[in-house]
PDB file of N, CA and C in Angstrom:
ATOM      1  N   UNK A   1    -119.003   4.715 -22.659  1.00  0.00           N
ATOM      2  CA  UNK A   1    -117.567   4.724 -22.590  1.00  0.00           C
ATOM      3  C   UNK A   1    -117.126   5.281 -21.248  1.00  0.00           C
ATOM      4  N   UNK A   2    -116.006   4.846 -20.582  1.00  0.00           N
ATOM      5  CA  UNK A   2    -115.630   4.970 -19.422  1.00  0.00           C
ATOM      6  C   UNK A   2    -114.421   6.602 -19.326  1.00  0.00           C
ATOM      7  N   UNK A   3    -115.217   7.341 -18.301  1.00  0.00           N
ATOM      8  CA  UNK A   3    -113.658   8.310 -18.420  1.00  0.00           C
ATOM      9  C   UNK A   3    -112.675   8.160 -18.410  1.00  0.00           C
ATOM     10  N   UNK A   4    -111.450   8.459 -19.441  1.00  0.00           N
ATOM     11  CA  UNK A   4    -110.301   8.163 -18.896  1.00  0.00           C
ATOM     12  C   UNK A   4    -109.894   9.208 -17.491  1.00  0.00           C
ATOM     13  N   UNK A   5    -109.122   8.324 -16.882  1.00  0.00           N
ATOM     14  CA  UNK A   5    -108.328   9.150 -15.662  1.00  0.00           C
ATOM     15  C   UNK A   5    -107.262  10.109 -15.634  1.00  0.00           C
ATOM     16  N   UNK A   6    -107.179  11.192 -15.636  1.00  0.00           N
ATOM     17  CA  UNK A   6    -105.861  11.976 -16.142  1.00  0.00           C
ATOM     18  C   UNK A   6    -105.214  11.964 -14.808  1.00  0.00           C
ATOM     19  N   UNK A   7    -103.941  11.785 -15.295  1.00  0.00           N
ATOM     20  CA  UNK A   7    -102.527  11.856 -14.514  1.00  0.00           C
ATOM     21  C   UNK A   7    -102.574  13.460 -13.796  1.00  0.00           C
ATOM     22  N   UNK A   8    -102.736  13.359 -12.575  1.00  0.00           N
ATOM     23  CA  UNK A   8    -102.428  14.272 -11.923  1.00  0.00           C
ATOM     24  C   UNK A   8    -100.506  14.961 -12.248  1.00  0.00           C
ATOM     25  N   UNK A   9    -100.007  16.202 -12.674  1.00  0.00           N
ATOM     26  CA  UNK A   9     -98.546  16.729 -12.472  1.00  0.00           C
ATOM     27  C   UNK A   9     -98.786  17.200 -10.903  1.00  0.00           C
ATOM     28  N   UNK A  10     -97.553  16.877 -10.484  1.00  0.00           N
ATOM     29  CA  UNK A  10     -96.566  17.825  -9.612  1.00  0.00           C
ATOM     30  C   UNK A  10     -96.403  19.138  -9.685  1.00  0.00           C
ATOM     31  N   UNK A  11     -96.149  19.890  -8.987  1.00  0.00           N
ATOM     32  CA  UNK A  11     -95.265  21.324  -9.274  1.00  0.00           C
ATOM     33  C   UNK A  11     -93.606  20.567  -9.672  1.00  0.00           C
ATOM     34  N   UNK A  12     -93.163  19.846  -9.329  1.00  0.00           N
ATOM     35  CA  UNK A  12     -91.659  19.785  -9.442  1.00  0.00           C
ATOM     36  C   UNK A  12     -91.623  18.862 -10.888  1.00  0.00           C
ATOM     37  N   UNK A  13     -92.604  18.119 -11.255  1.00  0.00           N
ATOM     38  CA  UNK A  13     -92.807  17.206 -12.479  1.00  0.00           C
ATOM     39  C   UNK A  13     -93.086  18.602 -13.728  1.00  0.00           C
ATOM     40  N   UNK A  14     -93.841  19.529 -13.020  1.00  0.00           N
ATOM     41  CA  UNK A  14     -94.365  20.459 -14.480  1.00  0.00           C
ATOM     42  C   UNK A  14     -92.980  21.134 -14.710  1.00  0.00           C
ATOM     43  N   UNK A  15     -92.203  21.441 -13.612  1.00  0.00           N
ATOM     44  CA  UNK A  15     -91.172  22.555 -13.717  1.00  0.00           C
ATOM     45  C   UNK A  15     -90.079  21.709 -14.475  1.00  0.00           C
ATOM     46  N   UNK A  16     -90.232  20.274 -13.995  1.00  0.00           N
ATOM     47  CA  UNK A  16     -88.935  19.957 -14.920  1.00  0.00           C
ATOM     48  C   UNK A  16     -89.635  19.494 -16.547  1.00  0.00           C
ATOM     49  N   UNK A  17     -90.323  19.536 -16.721  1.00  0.00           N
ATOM     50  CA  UNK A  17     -91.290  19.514 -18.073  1.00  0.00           C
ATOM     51  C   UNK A  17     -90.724  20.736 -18.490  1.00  0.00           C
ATOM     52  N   UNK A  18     -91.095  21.884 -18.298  1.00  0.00           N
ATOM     53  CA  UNK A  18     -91.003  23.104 -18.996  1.00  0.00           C
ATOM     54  C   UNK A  18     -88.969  23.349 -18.877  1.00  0.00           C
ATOM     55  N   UNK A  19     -88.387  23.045 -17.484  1.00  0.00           N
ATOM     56  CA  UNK A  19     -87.007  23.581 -17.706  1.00  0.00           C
ATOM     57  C   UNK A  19     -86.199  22.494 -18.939  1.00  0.00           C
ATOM     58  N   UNK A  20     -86.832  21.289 -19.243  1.00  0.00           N
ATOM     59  CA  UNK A  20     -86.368  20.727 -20.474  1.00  0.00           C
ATOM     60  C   UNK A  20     -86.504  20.799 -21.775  1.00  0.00           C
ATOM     61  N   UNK A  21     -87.983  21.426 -21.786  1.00  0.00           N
ATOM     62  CA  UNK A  21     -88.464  22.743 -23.234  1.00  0.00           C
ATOM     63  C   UNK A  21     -87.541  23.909 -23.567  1.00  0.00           C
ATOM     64  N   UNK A  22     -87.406  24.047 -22.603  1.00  0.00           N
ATOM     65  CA  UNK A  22     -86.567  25.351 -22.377  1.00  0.00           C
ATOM     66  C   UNK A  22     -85.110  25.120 -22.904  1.00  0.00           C
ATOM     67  N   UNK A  23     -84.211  23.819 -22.209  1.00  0.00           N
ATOM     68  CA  UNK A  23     -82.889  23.414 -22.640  1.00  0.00           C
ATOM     69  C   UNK A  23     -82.820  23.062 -24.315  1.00  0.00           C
ATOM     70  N   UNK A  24     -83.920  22.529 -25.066  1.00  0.00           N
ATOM     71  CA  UNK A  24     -84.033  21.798 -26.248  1.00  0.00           C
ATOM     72  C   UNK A  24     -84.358  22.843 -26.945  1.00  0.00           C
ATOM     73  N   UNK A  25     -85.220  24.460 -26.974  1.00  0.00           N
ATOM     74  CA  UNK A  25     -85.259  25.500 -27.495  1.00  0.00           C
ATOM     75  C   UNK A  25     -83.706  26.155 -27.889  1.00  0.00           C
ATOM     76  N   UNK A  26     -83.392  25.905 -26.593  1.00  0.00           N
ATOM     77  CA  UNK A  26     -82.290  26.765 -26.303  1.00  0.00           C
ATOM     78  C   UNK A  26     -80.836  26.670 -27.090  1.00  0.00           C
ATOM     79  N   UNK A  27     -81.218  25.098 -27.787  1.00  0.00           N
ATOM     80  CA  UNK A  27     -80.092  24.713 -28.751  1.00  0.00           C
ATOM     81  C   UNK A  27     -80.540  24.175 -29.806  1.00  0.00           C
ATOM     82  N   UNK A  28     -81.983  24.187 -30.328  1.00  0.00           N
ATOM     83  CA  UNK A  28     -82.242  24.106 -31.596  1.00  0.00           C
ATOM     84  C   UNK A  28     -82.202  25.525 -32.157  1.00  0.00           C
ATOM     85  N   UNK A  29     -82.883  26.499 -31.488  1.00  0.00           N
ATOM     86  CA  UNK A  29     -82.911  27.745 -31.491  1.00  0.00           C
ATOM     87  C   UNK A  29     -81.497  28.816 -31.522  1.00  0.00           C
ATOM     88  N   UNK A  30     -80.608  28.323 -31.413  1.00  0.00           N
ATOM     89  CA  UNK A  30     -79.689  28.989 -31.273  1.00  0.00           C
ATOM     90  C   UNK A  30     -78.984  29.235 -32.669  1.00  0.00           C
ATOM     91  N   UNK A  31     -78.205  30.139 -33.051  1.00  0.00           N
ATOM     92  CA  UNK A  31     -77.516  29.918 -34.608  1.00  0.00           C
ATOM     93  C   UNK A  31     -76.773  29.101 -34.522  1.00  0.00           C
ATOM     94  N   UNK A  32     -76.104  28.894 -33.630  1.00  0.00           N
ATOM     95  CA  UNK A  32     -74.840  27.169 -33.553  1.00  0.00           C
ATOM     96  C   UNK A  32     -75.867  25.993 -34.433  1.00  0.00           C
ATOM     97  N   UNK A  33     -77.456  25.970 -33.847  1.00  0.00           N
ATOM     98  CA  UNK A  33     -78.088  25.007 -33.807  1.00  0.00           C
ATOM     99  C   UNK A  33     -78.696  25.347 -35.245  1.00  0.00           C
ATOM    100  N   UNK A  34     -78.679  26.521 -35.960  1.00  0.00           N
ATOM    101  CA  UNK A  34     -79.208  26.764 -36.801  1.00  0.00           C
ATOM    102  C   UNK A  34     -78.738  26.506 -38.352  1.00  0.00           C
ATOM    103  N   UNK A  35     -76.796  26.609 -38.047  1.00  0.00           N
ATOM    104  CA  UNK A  35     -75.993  26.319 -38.793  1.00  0.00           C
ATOM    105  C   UNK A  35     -76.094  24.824 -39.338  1.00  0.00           C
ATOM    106  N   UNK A  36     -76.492  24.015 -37.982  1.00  0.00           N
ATOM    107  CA  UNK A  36     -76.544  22.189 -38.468  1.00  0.00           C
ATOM    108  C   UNK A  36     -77.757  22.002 -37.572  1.00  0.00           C
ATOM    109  N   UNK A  37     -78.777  22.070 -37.803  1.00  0.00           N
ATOM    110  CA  UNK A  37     -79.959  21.060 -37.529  1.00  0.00           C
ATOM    111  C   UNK A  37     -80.067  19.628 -37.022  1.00  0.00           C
ATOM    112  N   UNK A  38     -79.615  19.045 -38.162  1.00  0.00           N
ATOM    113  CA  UNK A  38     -79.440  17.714 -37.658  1.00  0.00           C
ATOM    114  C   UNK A  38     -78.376  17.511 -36.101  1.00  0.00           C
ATOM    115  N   UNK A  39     -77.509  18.025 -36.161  1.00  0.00           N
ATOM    116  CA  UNK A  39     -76.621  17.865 -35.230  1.00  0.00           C
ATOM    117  C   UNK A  39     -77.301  18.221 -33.950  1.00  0.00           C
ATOM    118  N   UNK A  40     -77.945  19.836 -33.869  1.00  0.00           N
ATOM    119  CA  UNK A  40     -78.604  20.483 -32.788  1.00  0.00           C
ATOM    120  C   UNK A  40     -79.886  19.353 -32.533  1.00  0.00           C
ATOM    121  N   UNK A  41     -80.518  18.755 -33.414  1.00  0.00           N
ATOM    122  CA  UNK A  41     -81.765  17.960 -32.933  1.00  0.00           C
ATOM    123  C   UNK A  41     -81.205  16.800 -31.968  1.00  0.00           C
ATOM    124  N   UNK A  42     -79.517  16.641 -32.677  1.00  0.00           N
ATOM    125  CA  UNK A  42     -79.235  14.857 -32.373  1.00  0.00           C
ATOM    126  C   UNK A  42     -78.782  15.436 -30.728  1.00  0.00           C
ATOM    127  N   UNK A  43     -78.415  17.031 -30.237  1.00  0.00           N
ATOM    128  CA  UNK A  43     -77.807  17.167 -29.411  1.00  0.00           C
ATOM    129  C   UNK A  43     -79.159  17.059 -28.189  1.00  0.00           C
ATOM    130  N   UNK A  44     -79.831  17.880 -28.618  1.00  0.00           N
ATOM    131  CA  UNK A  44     -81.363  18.085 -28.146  1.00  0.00           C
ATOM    132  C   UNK A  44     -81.971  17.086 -27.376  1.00  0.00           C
ATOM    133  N   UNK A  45     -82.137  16.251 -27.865  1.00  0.00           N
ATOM    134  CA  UNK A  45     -83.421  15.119 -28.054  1.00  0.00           C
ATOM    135  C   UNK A  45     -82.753  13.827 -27.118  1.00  0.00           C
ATOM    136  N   UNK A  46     -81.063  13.489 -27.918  1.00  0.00           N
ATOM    137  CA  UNK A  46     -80.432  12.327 -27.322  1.00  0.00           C
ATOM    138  C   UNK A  46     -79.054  12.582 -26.563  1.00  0.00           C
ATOM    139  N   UNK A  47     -78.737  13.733 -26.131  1.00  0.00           N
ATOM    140  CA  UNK A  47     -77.918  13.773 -25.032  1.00  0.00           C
ATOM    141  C   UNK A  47     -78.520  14.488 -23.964  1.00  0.00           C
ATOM    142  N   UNK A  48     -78.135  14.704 -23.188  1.00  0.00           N
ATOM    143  CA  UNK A  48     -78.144  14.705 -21.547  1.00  0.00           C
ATOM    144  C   UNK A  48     -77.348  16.298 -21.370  1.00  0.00           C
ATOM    145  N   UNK A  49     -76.805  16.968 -22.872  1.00  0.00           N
ATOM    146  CA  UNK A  49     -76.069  18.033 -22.162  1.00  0.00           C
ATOM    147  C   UNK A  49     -76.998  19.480 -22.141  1.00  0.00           C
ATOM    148  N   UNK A  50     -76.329  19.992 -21.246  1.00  0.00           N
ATOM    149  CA  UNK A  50     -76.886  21.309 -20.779  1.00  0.00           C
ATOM    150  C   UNK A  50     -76.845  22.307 -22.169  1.00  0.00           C
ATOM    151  N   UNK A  51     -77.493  23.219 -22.141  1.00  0.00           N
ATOM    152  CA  UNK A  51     -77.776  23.849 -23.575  1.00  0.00           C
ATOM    153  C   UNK A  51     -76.484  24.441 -23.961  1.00  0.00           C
ATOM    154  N   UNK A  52     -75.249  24.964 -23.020  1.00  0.00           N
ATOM    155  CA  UNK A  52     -74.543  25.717 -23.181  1.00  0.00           C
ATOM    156  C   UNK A  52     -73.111  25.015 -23.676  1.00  0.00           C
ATOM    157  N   UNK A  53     -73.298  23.888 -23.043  1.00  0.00           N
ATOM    158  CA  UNK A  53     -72.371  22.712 -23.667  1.00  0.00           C
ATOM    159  C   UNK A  53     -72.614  22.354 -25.289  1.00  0.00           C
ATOM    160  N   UNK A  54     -73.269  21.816 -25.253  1.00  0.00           N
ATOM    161  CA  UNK A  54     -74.616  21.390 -27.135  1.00  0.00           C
ATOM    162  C   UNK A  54     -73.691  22.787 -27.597  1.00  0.00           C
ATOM    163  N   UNK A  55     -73.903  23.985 -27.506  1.00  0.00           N
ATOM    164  CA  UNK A  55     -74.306  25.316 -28.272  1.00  0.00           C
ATOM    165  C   UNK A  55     -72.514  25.260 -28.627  1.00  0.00           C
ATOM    166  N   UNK A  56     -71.650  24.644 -27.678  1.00  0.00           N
ATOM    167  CA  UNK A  56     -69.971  24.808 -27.758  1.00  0.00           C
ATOM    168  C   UNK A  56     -69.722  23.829 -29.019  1.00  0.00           C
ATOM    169  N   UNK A  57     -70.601  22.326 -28.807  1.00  0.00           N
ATOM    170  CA  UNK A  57     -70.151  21.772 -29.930  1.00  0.00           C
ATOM    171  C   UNK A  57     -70.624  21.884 -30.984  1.00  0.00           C
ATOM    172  N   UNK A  58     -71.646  22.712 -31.013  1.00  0.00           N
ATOM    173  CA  UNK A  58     -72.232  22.821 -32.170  1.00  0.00           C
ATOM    174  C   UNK A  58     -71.072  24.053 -33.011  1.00  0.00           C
ATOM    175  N   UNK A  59     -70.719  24.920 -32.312  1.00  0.00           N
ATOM    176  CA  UNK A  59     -70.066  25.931 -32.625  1.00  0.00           C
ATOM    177  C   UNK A  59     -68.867  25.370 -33.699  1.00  0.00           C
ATOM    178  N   UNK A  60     -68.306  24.341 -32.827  1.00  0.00           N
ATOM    179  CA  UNK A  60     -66.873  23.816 -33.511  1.00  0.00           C
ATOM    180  C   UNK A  60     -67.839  23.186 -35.102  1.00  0.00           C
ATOM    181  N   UNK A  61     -68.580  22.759 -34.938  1.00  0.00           N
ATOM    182  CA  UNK A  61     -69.175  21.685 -36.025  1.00  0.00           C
ATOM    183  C   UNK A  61     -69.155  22.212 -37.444  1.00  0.00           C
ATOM    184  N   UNK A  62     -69.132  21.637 -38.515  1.00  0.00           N
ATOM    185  CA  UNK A  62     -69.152  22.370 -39.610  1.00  0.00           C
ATOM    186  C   UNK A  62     -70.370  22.533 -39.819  1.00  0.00           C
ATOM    187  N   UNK A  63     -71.252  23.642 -41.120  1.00  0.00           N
ATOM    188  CA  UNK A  63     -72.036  23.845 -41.099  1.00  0.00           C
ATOM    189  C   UNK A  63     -72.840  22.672 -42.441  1.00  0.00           C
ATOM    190  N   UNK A  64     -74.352  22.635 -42.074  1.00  0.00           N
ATOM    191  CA  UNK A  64     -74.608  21.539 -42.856  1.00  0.00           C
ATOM    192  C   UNK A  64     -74.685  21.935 -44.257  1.00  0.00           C
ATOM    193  N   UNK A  65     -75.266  23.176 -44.410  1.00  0.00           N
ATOM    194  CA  UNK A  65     -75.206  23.790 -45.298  1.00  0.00           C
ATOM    195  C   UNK A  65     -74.186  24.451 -45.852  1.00  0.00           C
ATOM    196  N   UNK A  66     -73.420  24.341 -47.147  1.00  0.00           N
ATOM    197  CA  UNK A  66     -71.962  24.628 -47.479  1.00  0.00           C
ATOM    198  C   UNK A  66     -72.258  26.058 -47.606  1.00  0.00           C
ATOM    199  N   UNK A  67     -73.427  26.829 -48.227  1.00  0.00           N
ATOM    200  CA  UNK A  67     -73.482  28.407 -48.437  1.00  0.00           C
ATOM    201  C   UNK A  67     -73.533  28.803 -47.297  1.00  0.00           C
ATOM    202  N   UNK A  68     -74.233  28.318 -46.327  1.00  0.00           N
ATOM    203  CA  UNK A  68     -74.177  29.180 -44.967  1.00  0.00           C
ATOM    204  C   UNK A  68     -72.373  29.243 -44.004  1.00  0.00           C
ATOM    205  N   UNK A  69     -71.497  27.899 -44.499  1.00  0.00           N
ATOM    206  CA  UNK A  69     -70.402  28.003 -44.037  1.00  0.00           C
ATOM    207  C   UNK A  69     -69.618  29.437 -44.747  1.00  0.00           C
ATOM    208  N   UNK A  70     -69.804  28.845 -46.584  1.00  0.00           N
ATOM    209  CA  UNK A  70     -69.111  30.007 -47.176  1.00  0.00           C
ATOM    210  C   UNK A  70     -69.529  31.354 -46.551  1.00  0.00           C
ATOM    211  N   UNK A  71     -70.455  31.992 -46.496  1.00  0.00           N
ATOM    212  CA  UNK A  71     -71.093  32.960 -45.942  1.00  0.00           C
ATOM    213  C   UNK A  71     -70.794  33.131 -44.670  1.00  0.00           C
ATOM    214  N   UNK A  72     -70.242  32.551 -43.753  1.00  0.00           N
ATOM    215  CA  UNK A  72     -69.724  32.763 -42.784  1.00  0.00           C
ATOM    216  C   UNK A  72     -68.325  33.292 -42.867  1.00  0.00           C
ATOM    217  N   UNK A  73     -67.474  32.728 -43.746  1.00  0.00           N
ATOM    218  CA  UNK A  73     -65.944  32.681 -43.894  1.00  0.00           C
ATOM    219  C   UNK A  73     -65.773  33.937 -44.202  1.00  0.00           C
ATOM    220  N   UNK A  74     -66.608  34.454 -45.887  1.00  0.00           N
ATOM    221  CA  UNK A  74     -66.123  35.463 -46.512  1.00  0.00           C
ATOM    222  C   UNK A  74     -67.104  36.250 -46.151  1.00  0.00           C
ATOM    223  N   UNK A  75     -68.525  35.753 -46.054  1.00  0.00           N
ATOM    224  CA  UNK A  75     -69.335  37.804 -45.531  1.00  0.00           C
ATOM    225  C   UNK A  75     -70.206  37.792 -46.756  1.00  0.00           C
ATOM    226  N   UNK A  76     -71.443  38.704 -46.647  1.00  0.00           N
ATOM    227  CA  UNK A  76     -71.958  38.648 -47.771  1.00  0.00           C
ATOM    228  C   UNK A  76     -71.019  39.733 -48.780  1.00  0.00           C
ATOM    229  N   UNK A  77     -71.753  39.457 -50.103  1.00  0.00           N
ATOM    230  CA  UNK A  77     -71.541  40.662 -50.662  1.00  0.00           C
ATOM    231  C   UNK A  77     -72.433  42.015 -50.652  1.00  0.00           C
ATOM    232  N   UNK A  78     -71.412  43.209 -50.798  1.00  0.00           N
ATOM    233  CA  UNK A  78     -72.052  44.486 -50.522  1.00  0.00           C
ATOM    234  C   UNK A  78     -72.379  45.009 -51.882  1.00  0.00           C
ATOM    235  N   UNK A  79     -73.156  45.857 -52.044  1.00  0.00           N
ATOM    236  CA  UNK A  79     -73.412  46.531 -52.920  1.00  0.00           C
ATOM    237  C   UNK A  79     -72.663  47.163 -53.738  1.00  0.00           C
ATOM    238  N   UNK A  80     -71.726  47.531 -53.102  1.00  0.00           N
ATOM    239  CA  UNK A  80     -70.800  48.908 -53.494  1.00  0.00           C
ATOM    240  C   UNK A  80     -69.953  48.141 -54.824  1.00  0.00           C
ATOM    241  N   UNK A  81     -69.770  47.083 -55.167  1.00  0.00           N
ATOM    242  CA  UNK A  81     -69.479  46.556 -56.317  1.00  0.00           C
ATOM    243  C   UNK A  81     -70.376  46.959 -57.390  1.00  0.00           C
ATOM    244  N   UNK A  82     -70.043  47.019 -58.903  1.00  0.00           N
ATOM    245  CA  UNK A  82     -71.068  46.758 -59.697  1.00  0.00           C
ATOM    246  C   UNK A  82     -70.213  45.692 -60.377  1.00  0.00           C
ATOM    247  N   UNK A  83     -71.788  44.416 -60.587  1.00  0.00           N
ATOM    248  CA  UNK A  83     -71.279  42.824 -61.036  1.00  0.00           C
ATOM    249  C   UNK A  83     -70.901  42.957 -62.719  1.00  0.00           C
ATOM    250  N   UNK A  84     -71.944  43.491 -62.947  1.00  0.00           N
ATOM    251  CA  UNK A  84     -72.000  44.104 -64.473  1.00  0.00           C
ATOM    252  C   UNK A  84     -70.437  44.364 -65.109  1.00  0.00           C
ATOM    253  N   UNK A  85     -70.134  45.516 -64.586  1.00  0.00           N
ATOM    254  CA  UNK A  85     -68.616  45.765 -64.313  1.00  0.00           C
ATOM    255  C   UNK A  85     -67.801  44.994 -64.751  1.00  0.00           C
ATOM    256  N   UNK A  86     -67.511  43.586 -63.558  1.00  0.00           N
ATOM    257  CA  UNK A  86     -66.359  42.713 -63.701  1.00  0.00           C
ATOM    258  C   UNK A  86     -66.805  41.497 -64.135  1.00  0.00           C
ATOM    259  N   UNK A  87     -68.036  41.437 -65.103  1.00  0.00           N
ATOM    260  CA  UNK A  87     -68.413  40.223 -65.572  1.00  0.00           C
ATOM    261  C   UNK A  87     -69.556  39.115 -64.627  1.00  0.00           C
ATOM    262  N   UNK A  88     -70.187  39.549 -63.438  1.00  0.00           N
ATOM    263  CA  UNK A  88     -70.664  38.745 -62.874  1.00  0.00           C
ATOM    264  C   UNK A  88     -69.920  37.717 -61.758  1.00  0.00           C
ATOM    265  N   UNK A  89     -68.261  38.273 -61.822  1.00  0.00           N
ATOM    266  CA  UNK A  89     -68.078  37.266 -60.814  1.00  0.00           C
ATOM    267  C   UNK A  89     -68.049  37.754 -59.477  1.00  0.00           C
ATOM    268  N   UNK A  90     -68.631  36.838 -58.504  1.00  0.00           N
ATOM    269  CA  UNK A  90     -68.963  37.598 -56.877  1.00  0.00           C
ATOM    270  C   UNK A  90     -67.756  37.528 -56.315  1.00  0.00           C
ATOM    271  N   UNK A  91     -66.592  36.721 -56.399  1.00  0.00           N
ATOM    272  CA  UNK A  91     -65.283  36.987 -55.973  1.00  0.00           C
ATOM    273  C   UNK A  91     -64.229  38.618 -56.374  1.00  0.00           C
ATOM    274  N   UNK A  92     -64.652  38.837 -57.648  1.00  0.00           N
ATOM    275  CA  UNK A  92     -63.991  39.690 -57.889  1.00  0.00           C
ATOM    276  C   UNK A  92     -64.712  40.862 -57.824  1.00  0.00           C
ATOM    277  N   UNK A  93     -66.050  40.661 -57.483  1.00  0.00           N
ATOM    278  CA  UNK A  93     -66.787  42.023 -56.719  1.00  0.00           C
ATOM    279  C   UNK A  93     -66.267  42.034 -55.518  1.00  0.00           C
ATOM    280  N   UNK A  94     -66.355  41.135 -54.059  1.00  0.00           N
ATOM    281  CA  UNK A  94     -65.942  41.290 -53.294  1.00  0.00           C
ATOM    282  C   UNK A  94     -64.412  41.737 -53.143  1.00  0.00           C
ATOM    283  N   UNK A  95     -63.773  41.502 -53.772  1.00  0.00           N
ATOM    284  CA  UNK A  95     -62.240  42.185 -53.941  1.00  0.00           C
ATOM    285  C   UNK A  95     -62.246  43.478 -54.162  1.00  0.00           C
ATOM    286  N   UNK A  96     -63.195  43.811 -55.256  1.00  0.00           N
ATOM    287  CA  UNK A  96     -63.255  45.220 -55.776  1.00  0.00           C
ATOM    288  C   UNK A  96     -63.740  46.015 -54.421  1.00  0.00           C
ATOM    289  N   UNK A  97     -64.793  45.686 -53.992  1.00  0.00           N
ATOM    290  CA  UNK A  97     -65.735  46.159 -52.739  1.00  0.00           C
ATOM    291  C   UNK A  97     -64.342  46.561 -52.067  1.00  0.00           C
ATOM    292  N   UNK A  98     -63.789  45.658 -51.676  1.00  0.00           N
ATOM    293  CA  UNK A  98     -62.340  45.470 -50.450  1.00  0.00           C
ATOM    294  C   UNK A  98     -61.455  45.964 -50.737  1.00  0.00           C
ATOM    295  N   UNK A  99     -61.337  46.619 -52.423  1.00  0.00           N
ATOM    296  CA  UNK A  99     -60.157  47.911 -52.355  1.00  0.00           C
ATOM    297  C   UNK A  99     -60.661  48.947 -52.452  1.00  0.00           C
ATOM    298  N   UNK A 100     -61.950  49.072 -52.267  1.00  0.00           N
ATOM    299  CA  UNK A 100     -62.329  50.643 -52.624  1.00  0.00           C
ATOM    300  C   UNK A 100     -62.685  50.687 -51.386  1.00  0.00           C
ATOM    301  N   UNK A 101     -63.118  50.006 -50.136  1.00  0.00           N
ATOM    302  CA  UNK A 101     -63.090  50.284 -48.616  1.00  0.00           C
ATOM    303  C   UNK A 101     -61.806  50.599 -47.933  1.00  0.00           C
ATOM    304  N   UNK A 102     -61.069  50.072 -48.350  1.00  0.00           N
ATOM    305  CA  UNK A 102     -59.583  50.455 -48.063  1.00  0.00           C
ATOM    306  C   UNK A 102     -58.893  51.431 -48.333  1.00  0.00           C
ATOM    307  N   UNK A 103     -59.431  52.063 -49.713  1.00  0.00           N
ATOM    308  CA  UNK A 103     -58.707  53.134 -50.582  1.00  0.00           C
ATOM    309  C   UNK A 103     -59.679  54.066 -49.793  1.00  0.00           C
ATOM    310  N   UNK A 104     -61.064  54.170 -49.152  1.00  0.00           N
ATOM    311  CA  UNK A 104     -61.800  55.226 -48.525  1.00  0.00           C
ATOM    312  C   UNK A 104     -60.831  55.550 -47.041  1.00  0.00           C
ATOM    313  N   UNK A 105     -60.933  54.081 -46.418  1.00  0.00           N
ATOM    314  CA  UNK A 105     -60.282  54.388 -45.021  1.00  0.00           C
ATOM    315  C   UNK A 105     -58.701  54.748 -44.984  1.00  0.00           C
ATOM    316  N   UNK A 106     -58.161  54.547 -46.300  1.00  0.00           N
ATOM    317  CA  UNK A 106     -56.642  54.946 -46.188  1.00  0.00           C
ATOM    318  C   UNK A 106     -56.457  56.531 -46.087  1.00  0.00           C
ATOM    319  N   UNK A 107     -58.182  57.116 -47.173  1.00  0.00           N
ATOM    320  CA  UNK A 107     -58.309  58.071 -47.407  1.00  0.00           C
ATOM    321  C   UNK A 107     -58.483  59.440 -46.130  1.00  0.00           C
ATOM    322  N   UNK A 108     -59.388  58.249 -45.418  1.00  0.00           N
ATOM    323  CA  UNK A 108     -59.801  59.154 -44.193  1.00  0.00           C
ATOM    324  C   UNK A 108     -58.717  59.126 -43.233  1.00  0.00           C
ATOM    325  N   UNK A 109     -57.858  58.435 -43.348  1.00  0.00           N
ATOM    326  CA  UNK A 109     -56.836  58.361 -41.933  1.00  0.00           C
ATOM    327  C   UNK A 109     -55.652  59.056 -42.596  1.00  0.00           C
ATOM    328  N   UNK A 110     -55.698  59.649 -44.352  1.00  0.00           N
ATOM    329  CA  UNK A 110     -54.362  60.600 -44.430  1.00  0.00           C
ATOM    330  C   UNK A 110     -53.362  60.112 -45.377  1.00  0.00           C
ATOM    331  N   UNK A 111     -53.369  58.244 -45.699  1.00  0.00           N
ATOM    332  CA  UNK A 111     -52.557  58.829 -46.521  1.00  0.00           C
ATOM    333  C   UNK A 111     -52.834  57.932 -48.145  1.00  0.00           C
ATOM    334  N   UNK A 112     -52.867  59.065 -48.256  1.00  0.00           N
ATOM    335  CA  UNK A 112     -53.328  59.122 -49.763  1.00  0.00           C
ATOM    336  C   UNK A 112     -52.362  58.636 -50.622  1.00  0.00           C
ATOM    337  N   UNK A 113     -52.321  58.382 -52.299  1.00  0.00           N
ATOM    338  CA  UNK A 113     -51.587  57.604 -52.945  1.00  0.00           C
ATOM    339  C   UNK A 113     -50.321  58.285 -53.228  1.00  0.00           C
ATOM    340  N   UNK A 114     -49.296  57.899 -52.805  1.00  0.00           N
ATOM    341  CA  UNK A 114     -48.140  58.433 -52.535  1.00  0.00           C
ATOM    342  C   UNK A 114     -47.681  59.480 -51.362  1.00  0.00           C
ATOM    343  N   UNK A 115     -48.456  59.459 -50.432  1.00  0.00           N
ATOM    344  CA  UNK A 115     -48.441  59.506 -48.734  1.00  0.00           C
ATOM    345  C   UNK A 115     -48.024  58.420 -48.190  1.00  0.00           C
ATOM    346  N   UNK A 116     -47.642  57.399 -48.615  1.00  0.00           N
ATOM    347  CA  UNK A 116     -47.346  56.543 -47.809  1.00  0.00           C
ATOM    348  C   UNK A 116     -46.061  56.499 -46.183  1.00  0.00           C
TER     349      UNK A 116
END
């Protein structure tokens, strides 16, 4: 069998090899890119834009995943609820959570219930 011949690289062929690894990391890898996948691959792979551009539209984009959007909007839930409590619902833990953080910081800044 005959050797194959390997393709000699460039220095300027390897560098733009690696600075285009680098651009396609840079927006699959990113949480913009992490939020929608598909979108970050389609930005990646088949446009021409610079990572920082991709990472803007990805930003606006909705997320592919609807829990990771919700979870963005409202926040996780904290502990400081008990679910047990109000029946298991995570809305009305997070409410609960959100008046008893409020009723602490109203607490610490003075004015207390009927301080207003």
């Amino acid at each position: 069998m005959p050797a194959k011949k390997v393709a000699t690289v460039s220095g300027d062929t390897n560098s733009a090899v690696i600075s285009e690894r680098l651009r396609v990391a840079a927006i699959i890898e990113s949480p913009e890119g992490k939020r929608n996948p598909a979108l970050a691959n389609e930005l990646a792979f088949r446009a021409s834009l610079d990572a920082e551009t991709a990472k803007a539209i990805l930003a606006h984009a909705p997320a592919a995943n609807p829990y990771l959007a919700a979870m963005s909007a409202e926040g996780p839930l904290g502990v400081g609820a008990d679910l047990a409590e109000i029946g298991g619902d995570p809305k009305a833990a997070r409410l609960k959570e959100l008046a008893a953080s409020m009723e602490a910081f109203n607490a610490s800044a003075g004015y207390g219930r009927g301080n207003a």
